[in-house]
PDB file of N, CA and C in Angstrom:
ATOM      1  N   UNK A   1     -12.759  22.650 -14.781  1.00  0.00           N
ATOM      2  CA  UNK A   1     -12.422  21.290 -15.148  1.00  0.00           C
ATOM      3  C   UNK A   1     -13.689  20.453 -15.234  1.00  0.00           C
ATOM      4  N   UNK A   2     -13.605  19.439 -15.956  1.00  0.00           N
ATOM      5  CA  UNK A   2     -15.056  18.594 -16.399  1.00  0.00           C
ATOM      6  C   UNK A   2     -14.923  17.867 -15.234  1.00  0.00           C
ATOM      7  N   UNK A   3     -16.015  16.786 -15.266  1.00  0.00           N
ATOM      8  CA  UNK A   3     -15.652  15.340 -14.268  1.00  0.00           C
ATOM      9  C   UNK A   3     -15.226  14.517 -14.773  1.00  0.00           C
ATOM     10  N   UNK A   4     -14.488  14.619 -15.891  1.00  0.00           N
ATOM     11  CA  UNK A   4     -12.928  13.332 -16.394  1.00  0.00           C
ATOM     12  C   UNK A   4     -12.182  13.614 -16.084  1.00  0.00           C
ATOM     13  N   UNK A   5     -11.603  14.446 -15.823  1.00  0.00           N
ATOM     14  CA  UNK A   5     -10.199  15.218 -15.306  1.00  0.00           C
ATOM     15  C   UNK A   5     -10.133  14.974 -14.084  1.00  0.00           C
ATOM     16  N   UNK A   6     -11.726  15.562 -13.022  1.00  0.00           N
ATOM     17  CA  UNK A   6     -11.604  15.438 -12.029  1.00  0.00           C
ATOM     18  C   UNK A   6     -11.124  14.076 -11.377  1.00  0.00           C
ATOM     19  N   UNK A   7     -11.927  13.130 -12.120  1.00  0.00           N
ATOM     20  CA  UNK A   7     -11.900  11.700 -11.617  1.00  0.00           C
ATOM     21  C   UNK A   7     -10.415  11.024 -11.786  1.00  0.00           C
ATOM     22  N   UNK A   8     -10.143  11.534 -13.427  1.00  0.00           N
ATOM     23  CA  UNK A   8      -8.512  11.256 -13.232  1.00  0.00           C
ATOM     24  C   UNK A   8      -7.800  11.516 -12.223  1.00  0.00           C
ATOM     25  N   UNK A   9      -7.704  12.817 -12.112  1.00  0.00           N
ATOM     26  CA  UNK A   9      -6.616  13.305 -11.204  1.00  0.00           C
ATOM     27  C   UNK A   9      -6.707  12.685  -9.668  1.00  0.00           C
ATOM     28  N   UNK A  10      -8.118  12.498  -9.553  1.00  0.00           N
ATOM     29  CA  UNK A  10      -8.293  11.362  -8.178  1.00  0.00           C
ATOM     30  C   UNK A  10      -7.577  10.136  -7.998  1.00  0.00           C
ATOM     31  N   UNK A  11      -8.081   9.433  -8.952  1.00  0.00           N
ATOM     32  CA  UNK A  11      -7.188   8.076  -9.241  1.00  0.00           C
ATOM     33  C   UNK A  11      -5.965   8.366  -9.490  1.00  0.00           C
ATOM     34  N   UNK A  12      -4.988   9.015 -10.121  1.00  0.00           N
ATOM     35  CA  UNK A  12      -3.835   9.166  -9.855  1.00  0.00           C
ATOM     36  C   UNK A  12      -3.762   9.568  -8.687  1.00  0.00           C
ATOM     37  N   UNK A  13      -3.580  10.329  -7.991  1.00  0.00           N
ATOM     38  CA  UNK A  13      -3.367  10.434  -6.572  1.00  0.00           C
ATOM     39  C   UNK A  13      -3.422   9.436  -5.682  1.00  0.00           C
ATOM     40  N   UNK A  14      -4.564   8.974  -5.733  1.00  0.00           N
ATOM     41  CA  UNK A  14      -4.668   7.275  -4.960  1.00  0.00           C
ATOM     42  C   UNK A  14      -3.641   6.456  -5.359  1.00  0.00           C
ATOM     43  N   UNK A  15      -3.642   5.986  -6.633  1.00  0.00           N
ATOM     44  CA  UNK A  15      -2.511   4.896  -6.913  1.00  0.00           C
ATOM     45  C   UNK A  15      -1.348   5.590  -7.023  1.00  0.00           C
ATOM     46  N   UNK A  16      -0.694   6.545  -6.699  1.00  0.00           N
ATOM     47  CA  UNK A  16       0.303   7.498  -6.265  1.00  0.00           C
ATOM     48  C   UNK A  16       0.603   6.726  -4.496  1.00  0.00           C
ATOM     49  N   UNK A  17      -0.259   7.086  -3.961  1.00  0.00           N
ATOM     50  CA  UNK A  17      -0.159   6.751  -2.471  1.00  0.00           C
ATOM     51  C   UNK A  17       0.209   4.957  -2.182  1.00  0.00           C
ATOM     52  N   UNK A  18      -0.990   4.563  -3.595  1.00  0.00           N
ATOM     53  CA  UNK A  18      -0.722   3.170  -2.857  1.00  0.00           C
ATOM     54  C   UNK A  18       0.589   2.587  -3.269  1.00  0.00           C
ATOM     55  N   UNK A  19       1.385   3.389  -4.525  1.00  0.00           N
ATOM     56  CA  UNK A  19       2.226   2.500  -4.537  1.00  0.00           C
ATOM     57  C   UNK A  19       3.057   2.542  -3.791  1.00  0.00           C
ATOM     58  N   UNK A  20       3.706   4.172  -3.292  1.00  0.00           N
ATOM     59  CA  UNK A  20       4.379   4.561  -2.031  1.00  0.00           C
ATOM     60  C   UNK A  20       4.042   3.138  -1.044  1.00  0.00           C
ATOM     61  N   UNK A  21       2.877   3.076  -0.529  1.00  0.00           N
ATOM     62  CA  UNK A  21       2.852   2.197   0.182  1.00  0.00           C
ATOM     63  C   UNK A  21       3.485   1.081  -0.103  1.00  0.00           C
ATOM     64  N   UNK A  22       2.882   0.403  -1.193  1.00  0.00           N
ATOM     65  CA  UNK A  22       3.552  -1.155  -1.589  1.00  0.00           C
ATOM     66  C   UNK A  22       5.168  -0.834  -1.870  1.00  0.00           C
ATOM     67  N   UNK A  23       5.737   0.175  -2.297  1.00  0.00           N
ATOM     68  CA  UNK A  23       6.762   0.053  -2.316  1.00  0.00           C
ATOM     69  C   UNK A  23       7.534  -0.215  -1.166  1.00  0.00           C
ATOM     70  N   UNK A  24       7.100   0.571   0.047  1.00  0.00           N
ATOM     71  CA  UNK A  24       7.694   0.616   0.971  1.00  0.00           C
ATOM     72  C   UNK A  24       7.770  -0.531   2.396  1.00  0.00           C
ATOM     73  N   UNK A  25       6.537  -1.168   1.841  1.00  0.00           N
ATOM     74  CA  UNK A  25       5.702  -2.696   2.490  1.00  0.00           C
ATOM     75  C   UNK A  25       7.039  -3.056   1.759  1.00  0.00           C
ATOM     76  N   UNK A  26       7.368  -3.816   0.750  1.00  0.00           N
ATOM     77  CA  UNK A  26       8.147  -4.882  -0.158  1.00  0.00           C
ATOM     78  C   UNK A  26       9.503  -4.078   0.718  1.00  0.00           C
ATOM     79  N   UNK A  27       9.868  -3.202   0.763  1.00  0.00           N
ATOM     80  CA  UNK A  27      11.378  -2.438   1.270  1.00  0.00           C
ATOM     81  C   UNK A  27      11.654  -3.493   2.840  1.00  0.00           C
ATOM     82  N   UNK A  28      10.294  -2.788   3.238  1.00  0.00           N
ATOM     83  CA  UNK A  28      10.607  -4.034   4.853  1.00  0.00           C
ATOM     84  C   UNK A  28      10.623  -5.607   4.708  1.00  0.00           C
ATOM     85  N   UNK A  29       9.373  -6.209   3.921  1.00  0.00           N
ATOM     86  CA  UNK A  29       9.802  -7.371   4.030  1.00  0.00           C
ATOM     87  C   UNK A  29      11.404  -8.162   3.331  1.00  0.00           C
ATOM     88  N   UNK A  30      11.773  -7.260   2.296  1.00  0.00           N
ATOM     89  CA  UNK A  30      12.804  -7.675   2.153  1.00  0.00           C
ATOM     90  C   UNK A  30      13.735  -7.408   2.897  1.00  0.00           C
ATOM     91  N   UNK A  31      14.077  -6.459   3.576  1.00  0.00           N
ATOM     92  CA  UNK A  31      15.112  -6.078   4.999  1.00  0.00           C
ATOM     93  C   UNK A  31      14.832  -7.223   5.484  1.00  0.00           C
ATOM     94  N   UNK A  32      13.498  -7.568   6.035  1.00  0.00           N
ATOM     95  CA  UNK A  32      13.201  -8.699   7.488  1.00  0.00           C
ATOM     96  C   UNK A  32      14.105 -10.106   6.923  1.00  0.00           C
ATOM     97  N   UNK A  33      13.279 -10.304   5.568  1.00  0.00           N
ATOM     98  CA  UNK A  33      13.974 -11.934   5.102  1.00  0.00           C
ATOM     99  C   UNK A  33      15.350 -11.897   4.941  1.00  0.00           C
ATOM    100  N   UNK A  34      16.353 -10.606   4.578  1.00  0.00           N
ATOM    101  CA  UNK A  34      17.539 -10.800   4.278  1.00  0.00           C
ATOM    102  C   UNK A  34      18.060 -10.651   5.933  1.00  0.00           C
ATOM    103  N   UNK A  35      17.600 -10.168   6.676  1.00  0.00           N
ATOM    104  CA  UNK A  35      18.105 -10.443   8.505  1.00  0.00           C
ATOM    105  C   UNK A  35      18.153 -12.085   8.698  1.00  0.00           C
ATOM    106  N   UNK A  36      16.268 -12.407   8.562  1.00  0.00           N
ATOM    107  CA  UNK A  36      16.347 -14.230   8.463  1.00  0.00           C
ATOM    108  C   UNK A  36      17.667 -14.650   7.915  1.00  0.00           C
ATOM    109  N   UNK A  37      18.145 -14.170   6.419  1.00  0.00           N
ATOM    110  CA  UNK A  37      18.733 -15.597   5.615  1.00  0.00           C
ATOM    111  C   UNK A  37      20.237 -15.108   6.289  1.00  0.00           C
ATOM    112  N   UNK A  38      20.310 -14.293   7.265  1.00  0.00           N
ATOM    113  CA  UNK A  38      21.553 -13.945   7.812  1.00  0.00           C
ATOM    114  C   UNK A  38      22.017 -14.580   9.028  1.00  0.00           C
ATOM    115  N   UNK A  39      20.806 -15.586   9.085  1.00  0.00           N
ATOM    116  CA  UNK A  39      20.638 -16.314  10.477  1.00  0.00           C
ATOM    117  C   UNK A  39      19.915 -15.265  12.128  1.00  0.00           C
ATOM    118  N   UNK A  40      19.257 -13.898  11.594  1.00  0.00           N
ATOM    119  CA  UNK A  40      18.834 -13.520  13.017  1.00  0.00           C
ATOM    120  C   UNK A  40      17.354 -14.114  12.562  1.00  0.00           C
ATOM    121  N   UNK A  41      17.659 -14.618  14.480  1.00  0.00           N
ATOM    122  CA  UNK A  41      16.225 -15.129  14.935  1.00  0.00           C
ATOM    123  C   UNK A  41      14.907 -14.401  14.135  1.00  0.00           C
ATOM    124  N   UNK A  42      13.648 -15.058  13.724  1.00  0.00           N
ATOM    125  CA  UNK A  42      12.688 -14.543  13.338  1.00  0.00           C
ATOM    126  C   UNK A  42      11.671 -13.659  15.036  1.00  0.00           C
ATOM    127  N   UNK A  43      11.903 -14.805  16.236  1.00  0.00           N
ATOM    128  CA  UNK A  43      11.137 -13.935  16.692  1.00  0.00           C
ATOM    129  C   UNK A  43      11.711 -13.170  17.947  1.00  0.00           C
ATOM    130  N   UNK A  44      11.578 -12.234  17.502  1.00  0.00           N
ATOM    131  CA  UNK A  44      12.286 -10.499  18.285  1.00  0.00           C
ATOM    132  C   UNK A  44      11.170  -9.807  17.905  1.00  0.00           C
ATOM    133  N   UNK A  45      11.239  -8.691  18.894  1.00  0.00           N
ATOM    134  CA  UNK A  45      10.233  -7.439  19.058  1.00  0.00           C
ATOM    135  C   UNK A  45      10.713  -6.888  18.004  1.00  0.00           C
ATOM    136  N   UNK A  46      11.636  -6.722  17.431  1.00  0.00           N
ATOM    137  CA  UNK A  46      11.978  -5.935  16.388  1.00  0.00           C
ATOM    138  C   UNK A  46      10.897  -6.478  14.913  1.00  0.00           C
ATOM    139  N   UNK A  47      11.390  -7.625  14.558  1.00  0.00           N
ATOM    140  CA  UNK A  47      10.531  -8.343  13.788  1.00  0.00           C
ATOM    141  C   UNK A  47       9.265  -8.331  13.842  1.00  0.00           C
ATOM    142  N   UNK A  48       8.856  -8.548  15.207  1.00  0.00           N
ATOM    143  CA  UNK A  48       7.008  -7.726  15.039  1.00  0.00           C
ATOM    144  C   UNK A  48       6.528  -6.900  14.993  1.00  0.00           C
ATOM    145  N   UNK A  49       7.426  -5.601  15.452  1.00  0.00           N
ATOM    146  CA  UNK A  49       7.049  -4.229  15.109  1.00  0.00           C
ATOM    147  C   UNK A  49       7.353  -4.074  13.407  1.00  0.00           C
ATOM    148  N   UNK A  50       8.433  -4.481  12.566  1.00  0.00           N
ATOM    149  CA  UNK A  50       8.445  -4.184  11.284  1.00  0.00           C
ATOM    150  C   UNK A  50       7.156  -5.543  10.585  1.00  0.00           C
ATOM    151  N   UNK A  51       6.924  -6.175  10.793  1.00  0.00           N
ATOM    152  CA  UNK A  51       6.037  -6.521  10.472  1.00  0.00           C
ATOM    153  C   UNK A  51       4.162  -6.097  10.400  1.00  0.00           C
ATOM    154  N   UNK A  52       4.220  -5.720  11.714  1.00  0.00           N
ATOM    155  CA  UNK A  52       3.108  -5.077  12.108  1.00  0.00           C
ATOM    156  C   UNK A  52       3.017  -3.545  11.091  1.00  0.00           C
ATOM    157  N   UNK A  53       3.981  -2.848  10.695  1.00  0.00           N
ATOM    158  CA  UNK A  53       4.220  -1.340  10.104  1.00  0.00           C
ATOM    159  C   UNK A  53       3.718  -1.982   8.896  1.00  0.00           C
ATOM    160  N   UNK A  54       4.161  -3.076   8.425  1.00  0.00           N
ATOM    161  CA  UNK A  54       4.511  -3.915   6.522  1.00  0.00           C
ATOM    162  C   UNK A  54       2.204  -4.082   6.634  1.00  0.00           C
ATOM    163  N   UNK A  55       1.803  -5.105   8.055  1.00  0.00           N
ATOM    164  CA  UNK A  55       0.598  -5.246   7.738  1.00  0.00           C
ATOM    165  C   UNK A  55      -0.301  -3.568   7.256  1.00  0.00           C
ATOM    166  N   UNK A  56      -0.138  -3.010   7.892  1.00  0.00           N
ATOM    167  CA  UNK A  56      -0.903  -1.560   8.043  1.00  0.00           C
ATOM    168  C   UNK A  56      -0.613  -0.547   6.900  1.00  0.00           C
ATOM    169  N   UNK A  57       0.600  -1.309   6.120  1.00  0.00           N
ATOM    170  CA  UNK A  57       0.672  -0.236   4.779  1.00  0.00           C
ATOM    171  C   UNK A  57       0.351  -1.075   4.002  1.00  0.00           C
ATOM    172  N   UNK A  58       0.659  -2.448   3.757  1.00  0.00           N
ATOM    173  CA  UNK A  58      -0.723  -3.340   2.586  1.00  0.00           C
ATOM    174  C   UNK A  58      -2.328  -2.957   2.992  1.00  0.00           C
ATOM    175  N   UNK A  59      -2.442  -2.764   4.269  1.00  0.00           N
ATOM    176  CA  UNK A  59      -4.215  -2.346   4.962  1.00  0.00           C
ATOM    177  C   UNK A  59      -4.190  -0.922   3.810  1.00  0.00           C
ATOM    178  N   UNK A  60      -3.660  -0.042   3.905  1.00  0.00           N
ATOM    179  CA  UNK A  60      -3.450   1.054   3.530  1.00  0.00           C
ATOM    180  C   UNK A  60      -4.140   0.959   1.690  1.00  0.00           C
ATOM    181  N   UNK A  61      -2.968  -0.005   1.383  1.00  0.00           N
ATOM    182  CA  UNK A  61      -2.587  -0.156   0.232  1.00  0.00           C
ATOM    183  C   UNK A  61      -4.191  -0.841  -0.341  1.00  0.00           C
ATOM    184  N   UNK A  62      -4.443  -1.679   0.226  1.00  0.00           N
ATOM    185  CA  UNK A  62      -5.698  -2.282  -0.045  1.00  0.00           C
ATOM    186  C   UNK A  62      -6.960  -1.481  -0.034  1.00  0.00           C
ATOM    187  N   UNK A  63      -6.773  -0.101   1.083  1.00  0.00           N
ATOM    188  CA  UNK A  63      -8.013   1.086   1.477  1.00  0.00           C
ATOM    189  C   UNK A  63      -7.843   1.659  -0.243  1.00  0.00           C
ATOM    190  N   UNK A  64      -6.852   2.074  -0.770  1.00  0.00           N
ATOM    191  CA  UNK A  64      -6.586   2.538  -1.805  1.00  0.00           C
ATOM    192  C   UNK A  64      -7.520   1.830  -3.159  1.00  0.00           C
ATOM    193  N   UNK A  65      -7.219   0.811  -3.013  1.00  0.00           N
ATOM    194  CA  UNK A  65      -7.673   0.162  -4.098  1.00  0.00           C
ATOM    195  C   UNK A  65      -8.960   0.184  -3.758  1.00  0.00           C
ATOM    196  N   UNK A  66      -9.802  -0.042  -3.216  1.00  0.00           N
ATOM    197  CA  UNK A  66     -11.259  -0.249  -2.805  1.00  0.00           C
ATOM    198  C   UNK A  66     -11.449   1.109  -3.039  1.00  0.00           C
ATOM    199  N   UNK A  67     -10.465   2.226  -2.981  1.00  0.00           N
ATOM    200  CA  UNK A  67     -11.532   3.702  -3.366  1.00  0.00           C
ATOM    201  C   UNK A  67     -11.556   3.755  -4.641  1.00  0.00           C
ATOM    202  N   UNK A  68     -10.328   3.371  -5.167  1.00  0.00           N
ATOM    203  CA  UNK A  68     -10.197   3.463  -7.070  1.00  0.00           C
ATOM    204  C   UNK A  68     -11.676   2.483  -7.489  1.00  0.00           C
ATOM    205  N   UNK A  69     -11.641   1.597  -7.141  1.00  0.00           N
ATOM    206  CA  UNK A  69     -12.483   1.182  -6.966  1.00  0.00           C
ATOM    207  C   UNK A  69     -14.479   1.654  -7.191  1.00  0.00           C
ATOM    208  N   UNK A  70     -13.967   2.151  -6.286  1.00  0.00           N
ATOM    209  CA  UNK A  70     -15.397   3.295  -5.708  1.00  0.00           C
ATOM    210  C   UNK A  70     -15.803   3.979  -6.483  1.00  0.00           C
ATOM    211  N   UNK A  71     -14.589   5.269  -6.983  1.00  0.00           N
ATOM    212  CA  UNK A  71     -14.597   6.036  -7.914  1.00  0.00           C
ATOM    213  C   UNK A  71     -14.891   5.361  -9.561  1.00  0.00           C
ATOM    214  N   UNK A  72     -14.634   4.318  -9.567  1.00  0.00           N
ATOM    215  CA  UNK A  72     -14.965   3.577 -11.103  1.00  0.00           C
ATOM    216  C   UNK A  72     -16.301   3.541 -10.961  1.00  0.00           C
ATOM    217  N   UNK A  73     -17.054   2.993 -10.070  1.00  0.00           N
ATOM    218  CA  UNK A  73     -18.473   2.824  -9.872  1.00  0.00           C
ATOM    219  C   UNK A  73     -19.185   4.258 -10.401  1.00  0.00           C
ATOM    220  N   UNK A  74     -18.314   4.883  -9.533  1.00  0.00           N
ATOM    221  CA  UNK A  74     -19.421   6.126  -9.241  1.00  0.00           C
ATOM    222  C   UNK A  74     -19.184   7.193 -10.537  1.00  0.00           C
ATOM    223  N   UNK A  75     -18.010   6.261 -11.734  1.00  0.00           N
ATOM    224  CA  UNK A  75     -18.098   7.283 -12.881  1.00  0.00           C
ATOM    225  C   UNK A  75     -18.851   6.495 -13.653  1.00  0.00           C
ATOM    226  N   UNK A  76     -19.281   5.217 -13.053  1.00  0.00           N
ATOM    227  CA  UNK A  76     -19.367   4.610 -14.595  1.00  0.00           C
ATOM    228  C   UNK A  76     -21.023   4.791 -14.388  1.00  0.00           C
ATOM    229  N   UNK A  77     -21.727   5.350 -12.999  1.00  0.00           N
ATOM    230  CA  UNK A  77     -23.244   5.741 -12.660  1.00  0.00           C
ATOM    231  C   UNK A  77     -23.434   7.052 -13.228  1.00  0.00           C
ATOM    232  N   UNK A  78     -22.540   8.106 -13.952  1.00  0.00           N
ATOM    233  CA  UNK A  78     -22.454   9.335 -14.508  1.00  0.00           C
ATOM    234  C   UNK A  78     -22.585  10.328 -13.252  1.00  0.00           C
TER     235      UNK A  78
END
């Protein structure tokens, strides 16, 4: 395989992962707000643990992008 392919198939994989992530970030915060608009209290341990999971897969999601990122640099240096 050349190093276009290679680099492709990198970046797909990454934005593969990150969207998993963001998908699954947006899955919780919408669970959390439809609990809110149901009237449960915002602050419960429950609510900060799904919140805390939602921060660490946008962290995730964001590690992702900064490598796609990376990898653009480092194709566009040959």
């Amino acid at each position: 395989m050349d190093h276009e392919t290679d680099f492709i198939k990198e970046t797909r994989y990454v934005a593969e992962h990150m969207r998993r992530s963001c998908e699954h970030a947006l899955w919780r915060v919408e669970r959390l707000l439809s609990r809110l608009e149901e009237g449960e209290p915002a602050n419960t341990s429950s609510t900060g643990v799904q919140l805390s999971e939602t921060r660490e897969e946008l962290q995730r999601a964001l590690g992702g992008i900064e490598r796609i990122e990376k990898l653009g640099e480092l194709e566009a240096r040959g």
